[in-house]
C-alpha atoms as a PDB file:
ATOM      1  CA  UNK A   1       5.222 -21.851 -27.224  1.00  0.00           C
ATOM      2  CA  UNK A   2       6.141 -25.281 -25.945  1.00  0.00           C
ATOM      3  CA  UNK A   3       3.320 -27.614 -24.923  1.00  0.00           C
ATOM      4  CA  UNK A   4       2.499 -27.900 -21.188  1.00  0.00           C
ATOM      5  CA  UNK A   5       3.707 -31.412 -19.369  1.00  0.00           C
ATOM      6  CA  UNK A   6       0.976 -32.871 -16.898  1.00  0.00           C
ATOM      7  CA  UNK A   7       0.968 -32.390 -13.564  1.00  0.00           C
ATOM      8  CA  UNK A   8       0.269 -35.128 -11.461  1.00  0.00           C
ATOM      9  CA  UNK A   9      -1.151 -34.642  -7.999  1.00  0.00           C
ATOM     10  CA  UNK A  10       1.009 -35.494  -4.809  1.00  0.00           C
ATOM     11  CA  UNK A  11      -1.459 -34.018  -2.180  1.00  0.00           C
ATOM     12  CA  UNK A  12      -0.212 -31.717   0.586  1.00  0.00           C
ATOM     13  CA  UNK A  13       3.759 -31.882   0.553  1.00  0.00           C
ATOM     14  CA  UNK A  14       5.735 -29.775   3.672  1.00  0.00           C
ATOM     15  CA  UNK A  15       8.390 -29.474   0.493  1.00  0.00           C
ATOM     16  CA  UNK A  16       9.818 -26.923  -2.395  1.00  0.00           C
ATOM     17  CA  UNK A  17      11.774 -30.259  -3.728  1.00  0.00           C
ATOM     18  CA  UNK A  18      15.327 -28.757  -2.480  1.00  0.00           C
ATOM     19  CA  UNK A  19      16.089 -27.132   0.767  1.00  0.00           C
ATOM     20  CA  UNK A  20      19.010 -25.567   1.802  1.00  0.00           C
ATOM     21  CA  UNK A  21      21.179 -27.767   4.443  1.00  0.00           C
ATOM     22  CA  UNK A  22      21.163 -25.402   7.117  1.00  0.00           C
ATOM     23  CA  UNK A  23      22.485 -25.493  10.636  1.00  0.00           C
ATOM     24  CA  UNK A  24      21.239 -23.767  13.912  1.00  0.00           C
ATOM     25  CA  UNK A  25      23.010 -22.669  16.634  1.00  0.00           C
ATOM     26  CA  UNK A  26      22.385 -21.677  20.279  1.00  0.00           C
ATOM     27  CA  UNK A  27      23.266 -22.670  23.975  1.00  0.00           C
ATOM     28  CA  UNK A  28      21.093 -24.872  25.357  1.00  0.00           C
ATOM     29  CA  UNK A  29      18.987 -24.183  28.887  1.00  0.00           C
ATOM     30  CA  UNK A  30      22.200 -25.278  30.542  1.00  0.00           C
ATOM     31  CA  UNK A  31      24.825 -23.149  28.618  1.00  0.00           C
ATOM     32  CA  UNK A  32      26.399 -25.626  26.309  1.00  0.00           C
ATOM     33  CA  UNK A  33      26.869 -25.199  22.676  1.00  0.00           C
ATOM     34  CA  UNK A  34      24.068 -27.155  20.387  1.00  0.00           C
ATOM     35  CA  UNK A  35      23.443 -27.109  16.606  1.00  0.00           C
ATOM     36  CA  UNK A  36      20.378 -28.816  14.866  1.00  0.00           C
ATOM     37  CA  UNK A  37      20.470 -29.142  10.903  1.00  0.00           C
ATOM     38  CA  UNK A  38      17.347 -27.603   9.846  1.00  0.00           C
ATOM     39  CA  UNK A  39      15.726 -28.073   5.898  1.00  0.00           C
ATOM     40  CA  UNK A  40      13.093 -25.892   6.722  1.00  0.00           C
ATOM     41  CA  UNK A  41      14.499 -21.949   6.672  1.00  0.00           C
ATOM     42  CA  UNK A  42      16.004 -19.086   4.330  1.00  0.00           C
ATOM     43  CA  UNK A  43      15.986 -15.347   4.038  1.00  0.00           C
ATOM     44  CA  UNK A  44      12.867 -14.060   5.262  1.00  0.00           C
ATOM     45  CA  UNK A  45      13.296 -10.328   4.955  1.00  0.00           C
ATOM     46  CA  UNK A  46      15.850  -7.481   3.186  1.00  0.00           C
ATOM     47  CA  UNK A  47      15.166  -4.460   6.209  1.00  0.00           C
ATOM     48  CA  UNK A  48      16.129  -5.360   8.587  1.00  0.00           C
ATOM     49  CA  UNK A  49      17.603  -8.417   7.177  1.00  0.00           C
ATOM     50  CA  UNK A  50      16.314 -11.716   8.724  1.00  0.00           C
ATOM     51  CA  UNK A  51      16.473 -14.991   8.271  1.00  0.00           C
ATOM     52  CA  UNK A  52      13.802 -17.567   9.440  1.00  0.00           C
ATOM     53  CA  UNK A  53      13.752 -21.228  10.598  1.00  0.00           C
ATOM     54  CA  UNK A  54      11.404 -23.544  12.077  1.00  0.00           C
ATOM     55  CA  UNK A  55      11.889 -25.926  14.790  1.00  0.00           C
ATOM     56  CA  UNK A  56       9.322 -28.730  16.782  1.00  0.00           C
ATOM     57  CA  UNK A  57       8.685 -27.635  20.485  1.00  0.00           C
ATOM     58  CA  UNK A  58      10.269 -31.476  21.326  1.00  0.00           C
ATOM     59  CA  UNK A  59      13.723 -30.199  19.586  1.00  0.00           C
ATOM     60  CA  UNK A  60      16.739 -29.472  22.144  1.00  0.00           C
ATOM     61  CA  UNK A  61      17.521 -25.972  20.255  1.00  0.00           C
ATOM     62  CA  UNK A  62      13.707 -25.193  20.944  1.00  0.00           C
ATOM     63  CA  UNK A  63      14.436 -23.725  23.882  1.00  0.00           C
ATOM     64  CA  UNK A  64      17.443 -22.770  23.807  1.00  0.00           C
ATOM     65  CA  UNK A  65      16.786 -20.076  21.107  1.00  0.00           C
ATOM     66  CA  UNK A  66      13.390 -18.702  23.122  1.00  0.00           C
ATOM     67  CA  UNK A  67      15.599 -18.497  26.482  1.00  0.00           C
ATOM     68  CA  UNK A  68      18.491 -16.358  25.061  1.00  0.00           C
ATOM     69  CA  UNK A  69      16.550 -14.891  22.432  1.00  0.00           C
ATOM     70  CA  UNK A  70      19.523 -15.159  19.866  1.00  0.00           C
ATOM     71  CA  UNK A  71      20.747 -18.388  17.380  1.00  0.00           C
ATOM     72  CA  UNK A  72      23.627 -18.437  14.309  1.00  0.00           C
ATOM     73  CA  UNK A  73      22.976 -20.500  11.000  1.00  0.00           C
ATOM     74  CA  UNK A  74      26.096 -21.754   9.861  1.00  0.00           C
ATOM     75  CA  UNK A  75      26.304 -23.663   6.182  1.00  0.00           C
ATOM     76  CA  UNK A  76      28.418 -26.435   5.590  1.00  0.00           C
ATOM     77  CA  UNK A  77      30.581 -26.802   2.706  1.00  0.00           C
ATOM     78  CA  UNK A  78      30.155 -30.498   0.370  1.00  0.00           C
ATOM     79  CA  UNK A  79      33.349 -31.528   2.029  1.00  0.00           C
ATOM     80  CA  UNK A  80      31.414 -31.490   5.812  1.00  0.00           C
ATOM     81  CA  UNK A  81      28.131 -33.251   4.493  1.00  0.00           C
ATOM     82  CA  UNK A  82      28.751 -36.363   6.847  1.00  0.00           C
ATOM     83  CA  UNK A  83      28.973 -33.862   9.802  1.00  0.00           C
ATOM     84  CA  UNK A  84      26.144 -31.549   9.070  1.00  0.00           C
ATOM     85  CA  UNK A  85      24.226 -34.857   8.895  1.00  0.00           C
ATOM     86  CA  UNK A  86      25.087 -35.921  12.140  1.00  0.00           C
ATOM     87  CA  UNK A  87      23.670 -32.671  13.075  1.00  0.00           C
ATOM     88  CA  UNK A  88      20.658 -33.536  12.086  1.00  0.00           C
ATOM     89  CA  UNK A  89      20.277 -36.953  13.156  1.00  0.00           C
ATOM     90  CA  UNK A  90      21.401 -36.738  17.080  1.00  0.00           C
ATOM     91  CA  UNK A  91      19.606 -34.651  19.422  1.00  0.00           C
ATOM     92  CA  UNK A  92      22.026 -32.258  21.681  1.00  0.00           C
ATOM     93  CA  UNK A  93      20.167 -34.159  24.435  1.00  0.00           C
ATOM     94  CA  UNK A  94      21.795 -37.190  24.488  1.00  0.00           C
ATOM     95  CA  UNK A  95      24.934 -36.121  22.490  1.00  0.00           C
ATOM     96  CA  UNK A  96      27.623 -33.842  22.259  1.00  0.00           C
ATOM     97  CA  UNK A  97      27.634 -32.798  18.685  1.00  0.00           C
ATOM     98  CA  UNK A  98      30.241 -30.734  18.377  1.00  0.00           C
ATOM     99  CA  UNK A  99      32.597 -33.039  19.917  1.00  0.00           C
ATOM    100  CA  UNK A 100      31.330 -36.200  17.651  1.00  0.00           C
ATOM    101  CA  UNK A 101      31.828 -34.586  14.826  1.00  0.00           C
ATOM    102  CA  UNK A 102      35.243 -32.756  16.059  1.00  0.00           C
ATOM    103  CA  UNK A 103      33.752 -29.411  15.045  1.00  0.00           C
ATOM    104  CA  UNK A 104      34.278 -26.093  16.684  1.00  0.00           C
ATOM    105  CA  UNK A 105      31.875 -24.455  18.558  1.00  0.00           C
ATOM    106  CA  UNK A 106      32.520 -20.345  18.229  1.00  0.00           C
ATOM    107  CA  UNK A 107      31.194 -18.134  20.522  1.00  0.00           C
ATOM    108  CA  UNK A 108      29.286 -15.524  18.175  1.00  0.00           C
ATOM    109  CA  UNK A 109      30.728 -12.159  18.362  1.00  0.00           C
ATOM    110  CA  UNK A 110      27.642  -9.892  18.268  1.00  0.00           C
ATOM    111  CA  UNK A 111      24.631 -12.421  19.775  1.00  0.00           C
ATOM    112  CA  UNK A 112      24.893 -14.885  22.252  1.00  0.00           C
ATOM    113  CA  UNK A 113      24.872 -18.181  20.207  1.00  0.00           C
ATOM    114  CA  UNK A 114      27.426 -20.468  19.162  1.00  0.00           C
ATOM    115  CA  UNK A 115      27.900 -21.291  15.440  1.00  0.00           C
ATOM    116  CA  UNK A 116      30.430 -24.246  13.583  1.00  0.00           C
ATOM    117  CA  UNK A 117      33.577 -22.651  13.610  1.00  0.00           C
ATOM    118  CA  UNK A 118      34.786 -24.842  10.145  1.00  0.00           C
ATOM    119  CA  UNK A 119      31.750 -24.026   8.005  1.00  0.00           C
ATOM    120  CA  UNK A 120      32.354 -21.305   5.235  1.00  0.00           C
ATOM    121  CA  UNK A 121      29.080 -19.514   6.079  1.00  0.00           C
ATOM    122  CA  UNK A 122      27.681 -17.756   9.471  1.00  0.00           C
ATOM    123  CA  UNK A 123      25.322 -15.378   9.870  1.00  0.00           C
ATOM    124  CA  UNK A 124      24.692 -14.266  13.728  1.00  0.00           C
ATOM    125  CA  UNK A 125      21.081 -13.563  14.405  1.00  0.00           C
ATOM    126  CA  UNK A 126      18.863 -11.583  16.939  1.00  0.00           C
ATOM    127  CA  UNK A 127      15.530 -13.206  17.525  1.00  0.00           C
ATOM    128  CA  UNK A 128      13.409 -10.491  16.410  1.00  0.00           C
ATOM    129  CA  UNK A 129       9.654 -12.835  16.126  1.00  0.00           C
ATOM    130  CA  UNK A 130       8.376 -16.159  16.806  1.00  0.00           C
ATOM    131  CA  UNK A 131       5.531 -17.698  15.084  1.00  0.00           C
ATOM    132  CA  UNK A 132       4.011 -21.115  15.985  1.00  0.00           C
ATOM    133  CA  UNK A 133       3.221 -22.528  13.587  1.00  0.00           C
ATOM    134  CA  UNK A 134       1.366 -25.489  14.557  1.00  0.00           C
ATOM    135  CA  UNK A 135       3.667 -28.454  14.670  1.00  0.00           C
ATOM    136  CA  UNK A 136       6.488 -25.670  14.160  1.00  0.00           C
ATOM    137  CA  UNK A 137       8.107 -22.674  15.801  1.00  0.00           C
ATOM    138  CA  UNK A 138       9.293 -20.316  13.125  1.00  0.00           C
ATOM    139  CA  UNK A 139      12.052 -18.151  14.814  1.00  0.00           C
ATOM    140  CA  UNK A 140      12.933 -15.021  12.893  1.00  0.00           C
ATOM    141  CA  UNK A 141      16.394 -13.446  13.311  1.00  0.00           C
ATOM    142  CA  UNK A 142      17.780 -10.078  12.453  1.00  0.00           C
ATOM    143  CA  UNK A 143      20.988 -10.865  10.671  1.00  0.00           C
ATOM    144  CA  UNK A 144      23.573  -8.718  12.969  1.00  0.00           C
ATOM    145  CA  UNK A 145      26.256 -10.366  11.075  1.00  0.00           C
ATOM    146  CA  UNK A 146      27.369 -12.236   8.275  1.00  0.00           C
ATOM    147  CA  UNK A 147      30.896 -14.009   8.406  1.00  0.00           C
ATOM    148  CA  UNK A 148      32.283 -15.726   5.669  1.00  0.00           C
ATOM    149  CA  UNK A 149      35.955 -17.569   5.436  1.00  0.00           C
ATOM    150  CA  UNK A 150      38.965 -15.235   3.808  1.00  0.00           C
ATOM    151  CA  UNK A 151      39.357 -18.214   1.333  1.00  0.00           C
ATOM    152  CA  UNK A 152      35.808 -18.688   0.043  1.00  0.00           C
ATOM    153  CA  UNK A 153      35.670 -14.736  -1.660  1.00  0.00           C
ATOM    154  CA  UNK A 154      35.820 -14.202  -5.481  1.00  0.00           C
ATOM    155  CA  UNK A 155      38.277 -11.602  -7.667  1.00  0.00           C
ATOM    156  CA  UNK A 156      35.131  -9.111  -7.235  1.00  0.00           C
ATOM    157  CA  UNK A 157      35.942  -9.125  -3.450  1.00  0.00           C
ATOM    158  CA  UNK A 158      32.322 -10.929  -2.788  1.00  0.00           C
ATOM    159  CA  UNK A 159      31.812 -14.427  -1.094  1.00  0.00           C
ATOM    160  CA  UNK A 160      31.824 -17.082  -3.940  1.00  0.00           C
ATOM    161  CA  UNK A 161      29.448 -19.820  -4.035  1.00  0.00           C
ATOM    162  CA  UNK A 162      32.067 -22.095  -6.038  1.00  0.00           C
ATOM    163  CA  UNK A 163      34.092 -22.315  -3.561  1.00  0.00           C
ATOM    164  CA  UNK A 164      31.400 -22.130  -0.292  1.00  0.00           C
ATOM    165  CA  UNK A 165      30.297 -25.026  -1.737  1.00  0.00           C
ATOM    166  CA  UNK A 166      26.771 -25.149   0.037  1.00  0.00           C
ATOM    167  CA  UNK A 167      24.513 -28.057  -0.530  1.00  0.00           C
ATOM    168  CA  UNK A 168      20.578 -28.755  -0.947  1.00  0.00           C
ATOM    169  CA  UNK A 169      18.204 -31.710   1.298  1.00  0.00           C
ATOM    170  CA  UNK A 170      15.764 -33.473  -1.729  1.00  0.00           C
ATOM    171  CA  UNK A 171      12.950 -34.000   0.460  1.00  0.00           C
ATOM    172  CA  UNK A 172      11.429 -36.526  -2.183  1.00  0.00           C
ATOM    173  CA  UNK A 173      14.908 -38.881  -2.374  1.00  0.00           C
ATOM    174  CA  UNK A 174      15.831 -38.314   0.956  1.00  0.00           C
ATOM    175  CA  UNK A 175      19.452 -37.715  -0.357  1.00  0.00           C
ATOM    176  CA  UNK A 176      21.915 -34.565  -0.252  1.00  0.00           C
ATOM    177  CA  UNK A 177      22.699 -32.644  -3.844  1.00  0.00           C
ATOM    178  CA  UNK A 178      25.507 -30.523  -4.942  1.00  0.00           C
ATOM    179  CA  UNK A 179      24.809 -26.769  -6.148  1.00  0.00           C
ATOM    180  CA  UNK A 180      25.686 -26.928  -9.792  1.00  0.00           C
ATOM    181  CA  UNK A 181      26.836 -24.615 -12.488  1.00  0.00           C
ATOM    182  CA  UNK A 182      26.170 -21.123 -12.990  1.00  0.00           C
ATOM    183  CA  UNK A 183      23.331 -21.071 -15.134  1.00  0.00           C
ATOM    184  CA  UNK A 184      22.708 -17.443 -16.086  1.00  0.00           C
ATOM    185  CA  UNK A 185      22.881 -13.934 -14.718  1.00  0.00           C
ATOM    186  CA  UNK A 186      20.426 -12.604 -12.274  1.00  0.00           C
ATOM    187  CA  UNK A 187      18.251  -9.721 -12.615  1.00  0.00           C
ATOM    188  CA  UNK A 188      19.284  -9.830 -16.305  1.00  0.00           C
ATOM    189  CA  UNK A 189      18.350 -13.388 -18.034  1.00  0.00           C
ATOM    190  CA  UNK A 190      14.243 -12.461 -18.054  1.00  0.00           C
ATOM    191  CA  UNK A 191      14.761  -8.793 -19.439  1.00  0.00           C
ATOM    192  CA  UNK A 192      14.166 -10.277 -23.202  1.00  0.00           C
ATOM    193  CA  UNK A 193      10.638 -10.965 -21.936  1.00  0.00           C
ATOM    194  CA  UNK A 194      10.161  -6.963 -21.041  1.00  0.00           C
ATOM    195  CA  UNK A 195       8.694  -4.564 -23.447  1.00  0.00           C
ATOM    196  CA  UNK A 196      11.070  -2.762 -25.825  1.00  0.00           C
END
């Protein structure tokens, strides 16, 4: 057994260390495409699969997603870190994010959201709950869809992380990491641990 490392405290931190860079879609109130990077989300659910994110009140997406009841996540490959940060950084408000960055807004085929047309990644989502969360809406979404580009599958025929190339927020650097290298198999690596 290997001896323990000390913990040191940090007090209450709204943080996991690593997030996944994830970005919202939906029209705003007066029908134009928005996105908002969000740190704060992930898979919330396997049936009906759902995916969850949480937005401030005082965010343009806010209500965009509770009046048409519908938003895409779309995640951005390494190569379109400076534009999924832009997404983050401007409001929708004041700026047209889409055509700052030069990305694409789609018009989802199955909800009635747009998502980033050049990111590897989509999945279309059907608000399904909303939670508030205090300084937070968490919006839940039925995944209707999941869309990923012909040129980001593996041999096996299933999407391929190498080459999606997603990337994680550090909340405690304030920086933007790469996904490294396969590391081990899952569902398999902890079966030495079970009972022969």
């Amino acid at each position: 057994m290997t001896a323990l490392t000390p913990k040191r405290s940090i007090g209450a931190q709204t943080t996991v260390g690593v997030h996944p860079v994830l970005i919202v879609g939906c029209y705003d109130t007066n029908g134009r495409p928005n996105a908002m990077a969000v740190a704060w989300g992930g898979i919330c659910s396997s049936k009906p699969p759902a995916v969850a994110v949480s937005v401030r009140p005082e965010r343009h997406t806010h209500a965009g997603i509770a009046a048409r009841k519908a938003f895409t996540v779309s995640v951005p490959s390494e190569a379109q870190l400076a534009e999924a940060d832009l997404f983050g950084i401007a409001s929708g408000r004041d700026l047209d994010k889409f055509q700052a960055t030069g990305m694409t807004p789609v018009r989802a085929e199955h909800v009635d959201a747009p998502y980033v047309g050049e990111f590897p990644l989509v999945l279309e989502c059907r608000l399904i709950a909303t939670v508030e969360l205090g300084a937070h809406t968490q919006y839940v979404g039925e995944i209707v869809d999941a869309k990923v580009d012909e040129d980001c599958f593996g041999e096996n025929g299933r999407p391929d992380l190498a080459k999606i190339r997603p990337f994680l927020y550090d909340a405690f650097g304030l920086g933007y990491h790469a996904v490294g290298e396969r590391i081990g198999d899952a569902f398999s690596a902890g079966r030495r641990f079970l009972p022969r």
